[in-house]
PDB file of N, CA and C in Angstrom:
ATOM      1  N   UNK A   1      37.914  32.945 -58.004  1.00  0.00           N
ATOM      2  CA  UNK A   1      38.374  33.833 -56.957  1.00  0.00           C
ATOM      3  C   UNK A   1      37.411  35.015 -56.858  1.00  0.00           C
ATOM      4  N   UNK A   2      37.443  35.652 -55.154  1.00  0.00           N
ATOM      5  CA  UNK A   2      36.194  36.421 -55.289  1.00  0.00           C
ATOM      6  C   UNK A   2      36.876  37.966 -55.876  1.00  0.00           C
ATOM      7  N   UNK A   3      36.355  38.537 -57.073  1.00  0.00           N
ATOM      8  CA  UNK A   3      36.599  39.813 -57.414  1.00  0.00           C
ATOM      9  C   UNK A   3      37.069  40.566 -56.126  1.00  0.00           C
ATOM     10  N   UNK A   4      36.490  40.869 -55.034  1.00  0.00           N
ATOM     11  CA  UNK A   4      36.413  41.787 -53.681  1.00  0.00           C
ATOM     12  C   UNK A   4      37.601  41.236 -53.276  1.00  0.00           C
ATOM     13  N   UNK A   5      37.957  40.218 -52.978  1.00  0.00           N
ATOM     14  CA  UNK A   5      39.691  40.094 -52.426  1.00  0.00           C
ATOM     15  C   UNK A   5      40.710  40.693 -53.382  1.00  0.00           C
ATOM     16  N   UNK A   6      40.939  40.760 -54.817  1.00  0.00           N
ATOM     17  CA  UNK A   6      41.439  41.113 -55.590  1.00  0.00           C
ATOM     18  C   UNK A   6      41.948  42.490 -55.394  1.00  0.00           C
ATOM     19  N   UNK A   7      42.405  42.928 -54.227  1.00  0.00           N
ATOM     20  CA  UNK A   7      43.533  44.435 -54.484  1.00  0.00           C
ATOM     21  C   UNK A   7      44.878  43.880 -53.738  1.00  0.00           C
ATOM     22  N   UNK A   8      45.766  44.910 -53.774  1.00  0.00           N
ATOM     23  CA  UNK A   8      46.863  45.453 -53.599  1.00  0.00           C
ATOM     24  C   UNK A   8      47.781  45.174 -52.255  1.00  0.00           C
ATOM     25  N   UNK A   9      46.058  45.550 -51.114  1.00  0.00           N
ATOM     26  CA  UNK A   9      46.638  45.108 -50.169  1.00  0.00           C
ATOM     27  C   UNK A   9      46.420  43.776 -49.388  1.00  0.00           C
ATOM     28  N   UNK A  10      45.597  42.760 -49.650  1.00  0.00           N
ATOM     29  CA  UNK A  10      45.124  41.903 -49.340  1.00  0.00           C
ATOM     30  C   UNK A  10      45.825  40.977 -50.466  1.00  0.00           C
ATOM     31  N   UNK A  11      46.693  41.145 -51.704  1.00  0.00           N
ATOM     32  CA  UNK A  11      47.591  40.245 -52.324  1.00  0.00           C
ATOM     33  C   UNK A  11      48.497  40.509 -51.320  1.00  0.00           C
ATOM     34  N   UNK A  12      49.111  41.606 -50.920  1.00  0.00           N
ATOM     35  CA  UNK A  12      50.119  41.628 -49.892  1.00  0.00           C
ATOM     36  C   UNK A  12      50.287  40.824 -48.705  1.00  0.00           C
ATOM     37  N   UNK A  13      49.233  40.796 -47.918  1.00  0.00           N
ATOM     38  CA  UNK A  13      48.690  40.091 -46.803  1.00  0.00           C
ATOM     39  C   UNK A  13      49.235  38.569 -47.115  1.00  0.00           C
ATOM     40  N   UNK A  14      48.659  38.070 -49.034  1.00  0.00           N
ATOM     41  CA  UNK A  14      48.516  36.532 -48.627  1.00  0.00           C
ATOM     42  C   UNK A  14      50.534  36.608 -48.807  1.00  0.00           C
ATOM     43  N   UNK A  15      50.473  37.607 -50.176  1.00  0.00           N
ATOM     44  CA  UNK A  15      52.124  37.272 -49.872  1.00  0.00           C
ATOM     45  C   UNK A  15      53.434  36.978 -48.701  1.00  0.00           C
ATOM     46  N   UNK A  16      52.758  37.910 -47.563  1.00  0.00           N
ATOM     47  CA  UNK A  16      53.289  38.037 -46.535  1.00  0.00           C
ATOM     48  C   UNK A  16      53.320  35.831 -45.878  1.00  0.00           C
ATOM     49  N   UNK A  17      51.676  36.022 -45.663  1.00  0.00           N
ATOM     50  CA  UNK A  17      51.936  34.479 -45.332  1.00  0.00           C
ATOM     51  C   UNK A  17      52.353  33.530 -45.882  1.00  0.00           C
ATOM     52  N   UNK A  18      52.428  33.411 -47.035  1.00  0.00           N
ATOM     53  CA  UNK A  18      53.460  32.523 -47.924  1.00  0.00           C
ATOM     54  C   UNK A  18      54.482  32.714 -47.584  1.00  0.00           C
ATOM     55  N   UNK A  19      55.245  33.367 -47.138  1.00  0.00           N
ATOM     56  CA  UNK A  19      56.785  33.404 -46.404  1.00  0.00           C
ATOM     57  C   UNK A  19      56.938  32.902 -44.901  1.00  0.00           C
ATOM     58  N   UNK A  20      55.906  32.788 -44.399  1.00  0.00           N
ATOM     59  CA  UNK A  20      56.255  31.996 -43.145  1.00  0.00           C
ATOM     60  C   UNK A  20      56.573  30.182 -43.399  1.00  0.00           C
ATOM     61  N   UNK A  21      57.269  29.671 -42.833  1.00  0.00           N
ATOM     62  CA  UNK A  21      57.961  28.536 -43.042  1.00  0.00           C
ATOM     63  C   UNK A  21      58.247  27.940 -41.417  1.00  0.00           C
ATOM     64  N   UNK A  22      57.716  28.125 -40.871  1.00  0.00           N
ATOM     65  CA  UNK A  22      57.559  27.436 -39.770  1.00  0.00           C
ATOM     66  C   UNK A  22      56.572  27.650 -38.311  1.00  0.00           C
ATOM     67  N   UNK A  23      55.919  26.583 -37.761  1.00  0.00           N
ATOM     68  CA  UNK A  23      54.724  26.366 -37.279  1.00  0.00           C
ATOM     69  C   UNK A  23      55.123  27.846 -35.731  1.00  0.00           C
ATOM     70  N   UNK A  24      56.335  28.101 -35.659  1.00  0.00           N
ATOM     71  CA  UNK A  24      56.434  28.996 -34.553  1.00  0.00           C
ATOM     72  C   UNK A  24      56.378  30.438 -35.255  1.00  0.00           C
ATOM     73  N   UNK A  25      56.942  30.559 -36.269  1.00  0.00           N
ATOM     74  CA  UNK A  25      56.531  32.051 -37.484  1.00  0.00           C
ATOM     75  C   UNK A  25      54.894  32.090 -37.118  1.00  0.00           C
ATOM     76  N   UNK A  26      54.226  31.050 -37.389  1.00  0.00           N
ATOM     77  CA  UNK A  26      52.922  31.389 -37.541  1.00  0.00           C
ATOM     78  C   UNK A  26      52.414  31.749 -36.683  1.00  0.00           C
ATOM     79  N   UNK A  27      52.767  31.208 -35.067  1.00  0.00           N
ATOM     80  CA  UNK A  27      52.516  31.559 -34.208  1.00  0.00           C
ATOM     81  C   UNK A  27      52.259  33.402 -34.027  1.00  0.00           C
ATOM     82  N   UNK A  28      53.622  33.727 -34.101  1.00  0.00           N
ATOM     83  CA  UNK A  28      54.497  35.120 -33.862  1.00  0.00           C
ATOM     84  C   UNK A  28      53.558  35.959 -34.918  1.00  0.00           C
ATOM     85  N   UNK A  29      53.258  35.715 -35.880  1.00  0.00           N
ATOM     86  CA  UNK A  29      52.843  36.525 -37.243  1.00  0.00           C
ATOM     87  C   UNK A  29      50.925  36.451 -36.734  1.00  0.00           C
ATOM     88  N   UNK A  30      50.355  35.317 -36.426  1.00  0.00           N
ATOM     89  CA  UNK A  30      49.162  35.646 -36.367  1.00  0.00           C
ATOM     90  C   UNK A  30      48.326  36.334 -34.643  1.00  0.00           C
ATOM     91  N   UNK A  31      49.533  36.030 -34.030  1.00  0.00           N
ATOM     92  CA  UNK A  31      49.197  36.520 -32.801  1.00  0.00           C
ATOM     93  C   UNK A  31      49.196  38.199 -32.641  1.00  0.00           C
ATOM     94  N   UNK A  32      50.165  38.597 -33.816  1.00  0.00           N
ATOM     95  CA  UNK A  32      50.398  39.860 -33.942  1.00  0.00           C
ATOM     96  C   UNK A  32      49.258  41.019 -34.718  1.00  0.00           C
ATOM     97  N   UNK A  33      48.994  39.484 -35.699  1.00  0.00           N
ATOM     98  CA  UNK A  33      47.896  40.105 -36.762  1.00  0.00           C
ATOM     99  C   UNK A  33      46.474  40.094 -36.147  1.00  0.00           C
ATOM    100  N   UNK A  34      46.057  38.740 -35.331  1.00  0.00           N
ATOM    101  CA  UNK A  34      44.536  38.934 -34.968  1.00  0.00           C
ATOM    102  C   UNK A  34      44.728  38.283 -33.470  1.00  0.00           C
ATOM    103  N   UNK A  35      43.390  39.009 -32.888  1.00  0.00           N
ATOM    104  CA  UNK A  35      42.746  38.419 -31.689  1.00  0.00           C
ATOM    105  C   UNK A  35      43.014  36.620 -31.441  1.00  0.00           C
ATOM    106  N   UNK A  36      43.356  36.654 -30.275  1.00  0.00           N
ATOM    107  CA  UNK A  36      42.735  34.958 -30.074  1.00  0.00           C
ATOM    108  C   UNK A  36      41.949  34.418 -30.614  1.00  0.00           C
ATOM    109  N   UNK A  37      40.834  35.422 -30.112  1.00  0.00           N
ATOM    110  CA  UNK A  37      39.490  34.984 -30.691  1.00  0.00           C
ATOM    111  C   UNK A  37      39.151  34.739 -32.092  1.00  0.00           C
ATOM    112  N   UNK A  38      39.554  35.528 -33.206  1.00  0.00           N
ATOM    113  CA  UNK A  38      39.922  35.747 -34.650  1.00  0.00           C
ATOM    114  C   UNK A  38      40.721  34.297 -34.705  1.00  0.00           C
ATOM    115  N   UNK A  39      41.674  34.032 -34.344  1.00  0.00           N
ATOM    116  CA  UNK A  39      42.191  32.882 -34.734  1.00  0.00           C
ATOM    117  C   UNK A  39      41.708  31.562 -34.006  1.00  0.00           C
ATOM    118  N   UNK A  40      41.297  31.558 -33.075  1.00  0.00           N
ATOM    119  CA  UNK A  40      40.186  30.383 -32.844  1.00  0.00           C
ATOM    120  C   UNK A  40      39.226  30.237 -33.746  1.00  0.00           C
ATOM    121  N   UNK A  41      38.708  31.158 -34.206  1.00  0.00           N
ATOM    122  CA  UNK A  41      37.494  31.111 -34.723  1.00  0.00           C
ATOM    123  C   UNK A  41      37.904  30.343 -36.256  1.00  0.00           C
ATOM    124  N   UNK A  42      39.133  30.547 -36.488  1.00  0.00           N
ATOM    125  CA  UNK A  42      39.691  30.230 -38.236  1.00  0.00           C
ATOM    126  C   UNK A  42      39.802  28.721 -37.795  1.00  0.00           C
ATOM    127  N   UNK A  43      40.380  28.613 -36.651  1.00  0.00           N
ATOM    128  CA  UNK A  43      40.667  27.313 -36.214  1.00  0.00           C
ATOM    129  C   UNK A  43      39.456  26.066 -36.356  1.00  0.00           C
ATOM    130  N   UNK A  44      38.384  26.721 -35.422  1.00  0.00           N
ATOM    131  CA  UNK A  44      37.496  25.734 -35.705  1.00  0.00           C
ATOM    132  C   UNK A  44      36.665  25.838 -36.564  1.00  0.00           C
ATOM    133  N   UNK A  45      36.438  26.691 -37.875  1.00  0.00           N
ATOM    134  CA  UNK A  45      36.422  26.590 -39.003  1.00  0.00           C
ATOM    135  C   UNK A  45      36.361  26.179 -39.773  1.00  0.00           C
ATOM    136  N   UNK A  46      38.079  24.925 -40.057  1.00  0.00           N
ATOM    137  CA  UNK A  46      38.925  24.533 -40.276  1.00  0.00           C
ATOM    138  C   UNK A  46      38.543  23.294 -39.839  1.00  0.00           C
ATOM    139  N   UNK A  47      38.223  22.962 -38.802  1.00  0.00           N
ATOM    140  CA  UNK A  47      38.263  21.549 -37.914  1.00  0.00           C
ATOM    141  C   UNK A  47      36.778  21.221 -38.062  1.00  0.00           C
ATOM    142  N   UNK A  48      35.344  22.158 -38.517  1.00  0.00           N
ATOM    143  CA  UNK A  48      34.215  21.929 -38.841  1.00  0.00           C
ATOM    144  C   UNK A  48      34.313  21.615 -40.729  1.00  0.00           C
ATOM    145  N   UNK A  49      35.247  22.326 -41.666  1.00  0.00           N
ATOM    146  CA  UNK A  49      35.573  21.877 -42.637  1.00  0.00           C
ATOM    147  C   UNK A  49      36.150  20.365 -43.186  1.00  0.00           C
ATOM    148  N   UNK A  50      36.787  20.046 -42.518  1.00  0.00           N
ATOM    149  CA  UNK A  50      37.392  18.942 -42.103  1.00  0.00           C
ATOM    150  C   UNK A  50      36.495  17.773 -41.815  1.00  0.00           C
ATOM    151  N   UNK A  51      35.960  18.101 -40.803  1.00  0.00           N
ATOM    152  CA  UNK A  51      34.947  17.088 -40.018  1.00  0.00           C
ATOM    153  C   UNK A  51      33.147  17.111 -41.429  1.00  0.00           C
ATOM    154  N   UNK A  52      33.591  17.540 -42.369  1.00  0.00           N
ATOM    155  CA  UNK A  52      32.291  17.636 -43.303  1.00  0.00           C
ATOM    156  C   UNK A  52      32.868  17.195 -44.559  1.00  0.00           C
ATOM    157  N   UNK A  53      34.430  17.277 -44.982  1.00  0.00           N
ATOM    158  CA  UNK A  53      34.631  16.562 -45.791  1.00  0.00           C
ATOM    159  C   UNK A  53      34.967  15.188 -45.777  1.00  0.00           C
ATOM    160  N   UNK A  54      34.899  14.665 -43.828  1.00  0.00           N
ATOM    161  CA  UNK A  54      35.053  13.396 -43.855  1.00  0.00           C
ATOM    162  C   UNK A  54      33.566  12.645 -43.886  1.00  0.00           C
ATOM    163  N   UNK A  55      32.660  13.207 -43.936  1.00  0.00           N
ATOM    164  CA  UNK A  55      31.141  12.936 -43.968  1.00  0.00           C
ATOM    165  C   UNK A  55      30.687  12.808 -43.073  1.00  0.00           C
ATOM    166  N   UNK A  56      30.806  13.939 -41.843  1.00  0.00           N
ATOM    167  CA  UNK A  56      30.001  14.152 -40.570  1.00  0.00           C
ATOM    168  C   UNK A  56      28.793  15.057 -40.646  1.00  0.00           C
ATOM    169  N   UNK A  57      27.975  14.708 -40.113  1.00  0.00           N
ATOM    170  CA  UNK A  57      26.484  15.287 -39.976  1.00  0.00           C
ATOM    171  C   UNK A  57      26.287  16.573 -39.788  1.00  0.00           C
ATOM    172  N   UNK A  58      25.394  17.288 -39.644  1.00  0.00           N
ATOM    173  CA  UNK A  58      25.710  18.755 -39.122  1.00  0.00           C
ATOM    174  C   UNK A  58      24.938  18.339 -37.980  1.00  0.00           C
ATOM    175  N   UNK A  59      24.777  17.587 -37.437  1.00  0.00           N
ATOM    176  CA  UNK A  59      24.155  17.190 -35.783  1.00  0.00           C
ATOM    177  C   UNK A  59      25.464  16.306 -35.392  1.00  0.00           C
ATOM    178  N   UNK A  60      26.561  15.517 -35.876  1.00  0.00           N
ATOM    179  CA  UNK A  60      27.766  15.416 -35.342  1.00  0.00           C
ATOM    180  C   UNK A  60      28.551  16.229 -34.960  1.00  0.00           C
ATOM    181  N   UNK A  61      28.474  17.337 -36.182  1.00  0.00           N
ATOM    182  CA  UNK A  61      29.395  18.177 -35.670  1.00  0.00           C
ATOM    183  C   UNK A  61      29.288  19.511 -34.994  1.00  0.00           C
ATOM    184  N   UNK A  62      27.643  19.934 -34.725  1.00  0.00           N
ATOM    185  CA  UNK A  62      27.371  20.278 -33.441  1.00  0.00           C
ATOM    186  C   UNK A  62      27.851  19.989 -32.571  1.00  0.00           C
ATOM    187  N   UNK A  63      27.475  19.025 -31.887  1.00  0.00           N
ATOM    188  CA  UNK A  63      27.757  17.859 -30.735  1.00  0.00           C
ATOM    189  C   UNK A  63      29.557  17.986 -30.436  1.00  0.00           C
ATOM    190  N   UNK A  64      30.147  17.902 -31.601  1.00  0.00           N
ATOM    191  CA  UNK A  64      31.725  17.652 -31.641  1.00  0.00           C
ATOM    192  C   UNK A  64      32.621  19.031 -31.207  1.00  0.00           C
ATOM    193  N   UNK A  65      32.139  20.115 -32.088  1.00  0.00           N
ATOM    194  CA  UNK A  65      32.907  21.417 -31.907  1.00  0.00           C
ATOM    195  C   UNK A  65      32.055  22.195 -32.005  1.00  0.00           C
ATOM    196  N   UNK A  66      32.676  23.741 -30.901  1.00  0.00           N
ATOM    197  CA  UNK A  66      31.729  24.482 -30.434  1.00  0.00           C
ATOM    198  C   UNK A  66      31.806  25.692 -31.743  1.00  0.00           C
ATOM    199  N   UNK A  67      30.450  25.108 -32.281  1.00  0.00           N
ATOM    200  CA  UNK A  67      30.637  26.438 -33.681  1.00  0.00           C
ATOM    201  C   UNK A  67      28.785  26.670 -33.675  1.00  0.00           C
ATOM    202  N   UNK A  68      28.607  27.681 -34.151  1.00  0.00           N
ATOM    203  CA  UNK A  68      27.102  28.275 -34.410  1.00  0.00           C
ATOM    204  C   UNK A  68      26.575  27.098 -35.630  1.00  0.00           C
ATOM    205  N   UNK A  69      25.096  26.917 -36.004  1.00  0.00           N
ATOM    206  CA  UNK A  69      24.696  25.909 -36.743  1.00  0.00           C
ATOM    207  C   UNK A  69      24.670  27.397 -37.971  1.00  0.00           C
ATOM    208  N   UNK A  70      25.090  28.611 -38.155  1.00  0.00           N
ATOM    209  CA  UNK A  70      25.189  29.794 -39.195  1.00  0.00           C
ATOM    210  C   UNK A  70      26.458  29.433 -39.342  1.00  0.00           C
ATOM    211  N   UNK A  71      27.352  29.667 -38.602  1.00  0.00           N
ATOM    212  CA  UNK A  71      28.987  29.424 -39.202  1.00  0.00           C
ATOM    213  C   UNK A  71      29.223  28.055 -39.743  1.00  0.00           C
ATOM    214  N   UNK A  72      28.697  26.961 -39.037  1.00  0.00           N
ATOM    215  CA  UNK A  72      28.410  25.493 -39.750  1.00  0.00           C
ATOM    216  C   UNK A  72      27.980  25.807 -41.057  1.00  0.00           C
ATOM    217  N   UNK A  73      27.045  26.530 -41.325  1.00  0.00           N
ATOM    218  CA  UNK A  73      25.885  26.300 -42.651  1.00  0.00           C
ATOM    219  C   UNK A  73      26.934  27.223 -43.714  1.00  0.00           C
ATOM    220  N   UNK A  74      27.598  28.563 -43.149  1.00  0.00           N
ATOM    221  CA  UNK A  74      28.757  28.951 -44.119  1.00  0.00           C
ATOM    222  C   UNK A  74      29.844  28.125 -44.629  1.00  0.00           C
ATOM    223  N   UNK A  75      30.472  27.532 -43.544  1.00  0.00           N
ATOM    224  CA  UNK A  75      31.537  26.476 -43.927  1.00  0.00           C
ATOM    225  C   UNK A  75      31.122  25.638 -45.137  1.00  0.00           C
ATOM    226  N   UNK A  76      29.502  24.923 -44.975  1.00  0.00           N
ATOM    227  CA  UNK A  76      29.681  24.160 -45.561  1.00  0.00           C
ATOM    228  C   UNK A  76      29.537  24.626 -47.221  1.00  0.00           C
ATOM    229  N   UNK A  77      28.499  25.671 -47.025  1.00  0.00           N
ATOM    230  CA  UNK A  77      28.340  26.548 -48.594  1.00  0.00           C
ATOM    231  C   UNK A  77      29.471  27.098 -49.542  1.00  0.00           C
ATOM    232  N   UNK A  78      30.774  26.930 -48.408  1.00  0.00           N
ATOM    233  CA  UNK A  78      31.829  27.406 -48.823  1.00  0.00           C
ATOM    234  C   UNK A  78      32.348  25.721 -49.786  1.00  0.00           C
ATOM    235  N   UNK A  79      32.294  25.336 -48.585  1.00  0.00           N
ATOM    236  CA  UNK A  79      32.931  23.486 -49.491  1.00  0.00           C
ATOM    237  C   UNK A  79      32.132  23.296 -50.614  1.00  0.00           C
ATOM    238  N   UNK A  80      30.522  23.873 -50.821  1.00  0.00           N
ATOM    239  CA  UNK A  80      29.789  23.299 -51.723  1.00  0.00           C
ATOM    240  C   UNK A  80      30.199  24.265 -52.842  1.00  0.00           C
ATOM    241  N   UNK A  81      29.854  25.227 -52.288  1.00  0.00           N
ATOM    242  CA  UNK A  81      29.735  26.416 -53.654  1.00  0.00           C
ATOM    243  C   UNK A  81      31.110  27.253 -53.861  1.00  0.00           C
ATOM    244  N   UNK A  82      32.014  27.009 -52.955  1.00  0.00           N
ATOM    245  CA  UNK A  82      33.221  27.823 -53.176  1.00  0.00           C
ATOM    246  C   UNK A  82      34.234  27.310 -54.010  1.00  0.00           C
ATOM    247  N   UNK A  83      35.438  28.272 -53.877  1.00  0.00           N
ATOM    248  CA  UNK A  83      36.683  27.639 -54.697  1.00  0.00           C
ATOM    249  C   UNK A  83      37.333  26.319 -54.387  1.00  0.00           C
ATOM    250  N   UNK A  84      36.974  25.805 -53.803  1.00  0.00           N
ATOM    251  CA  UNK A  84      38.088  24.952 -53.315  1.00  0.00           C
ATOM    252  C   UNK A  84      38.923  24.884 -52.018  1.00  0.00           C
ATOM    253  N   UNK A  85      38.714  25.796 -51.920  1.00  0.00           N
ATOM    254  CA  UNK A  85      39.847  26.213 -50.745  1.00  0.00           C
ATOM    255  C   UNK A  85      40.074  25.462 -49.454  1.00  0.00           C
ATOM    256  N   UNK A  86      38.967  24.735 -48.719  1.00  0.00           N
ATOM    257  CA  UNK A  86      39.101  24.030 -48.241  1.00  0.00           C
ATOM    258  C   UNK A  86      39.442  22.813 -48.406  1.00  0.00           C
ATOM    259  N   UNK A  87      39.043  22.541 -49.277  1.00  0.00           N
ATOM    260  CA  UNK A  87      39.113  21.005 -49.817  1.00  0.00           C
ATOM    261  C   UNK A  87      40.662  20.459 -50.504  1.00  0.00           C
ATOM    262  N   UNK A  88      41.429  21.722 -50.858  1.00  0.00           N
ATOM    263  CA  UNK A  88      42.387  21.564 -51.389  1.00  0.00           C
ATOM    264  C   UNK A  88      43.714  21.768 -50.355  1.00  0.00           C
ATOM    265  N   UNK A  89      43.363  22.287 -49.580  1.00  0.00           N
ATOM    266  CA  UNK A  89      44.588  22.401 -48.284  1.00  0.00           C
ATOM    267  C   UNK A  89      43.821  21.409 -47.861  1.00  0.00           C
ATOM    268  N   UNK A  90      43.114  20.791 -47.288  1.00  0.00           N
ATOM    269  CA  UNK A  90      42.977  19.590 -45.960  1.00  0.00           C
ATOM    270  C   UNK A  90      43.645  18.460 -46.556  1.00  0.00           C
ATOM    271  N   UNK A  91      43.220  17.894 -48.219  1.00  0.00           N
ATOM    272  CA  UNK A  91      43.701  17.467 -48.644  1.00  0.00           C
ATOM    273  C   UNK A  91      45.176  17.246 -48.937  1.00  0.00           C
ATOM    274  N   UNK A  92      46.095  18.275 -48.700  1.00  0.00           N
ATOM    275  CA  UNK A  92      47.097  18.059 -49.029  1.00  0.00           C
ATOM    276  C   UNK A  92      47.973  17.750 -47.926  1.00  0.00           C
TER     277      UNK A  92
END
């Protein structure tokens, strides 16, 4: 886990979303919390994460969803070099 997420109010934050329990909460809670745009952006993210742990190209998934070949190249450094985090929610 990254040291820098580690305070007070950003445990709060995830606590907060762990209490939502349904796909219309999430709605209501993230529309409140971020931009469209902010949550599109998590969205296809998510759907470029996805599309790399099923073994798509980074010239497929150009082509497929509209993401920068920098936010591509983060995503994937994240799947390579990160916690898990992706790999363990898509999975489940």
């Amino acid at each position: 886990m990254i040291k820098q997420l580690q305070n007070d109010r950003i445990k709060e934050l995830f606590e907060t979303i762990l209490k939502l329990e349904t796909i219309e909460e999430c709605y209501e809670f993230f529309e409140d919390l971020c931009t469209i745009k902010e949550i599109e952006a998590m969205s296809i993210r998510l759907l470029a994460a996805k599309k790399l742990l099923e073994g798509n190209t980074y010239e497929e998934i150009l082509d497929k969803v509209d993401i920068s070949s920098a936010t591509l190249s983060r995503v994937s450094k994240a799947i390579q070099y990160g916690d898990g985090g992706y790999k363990k929610l898509i999975e489940k």
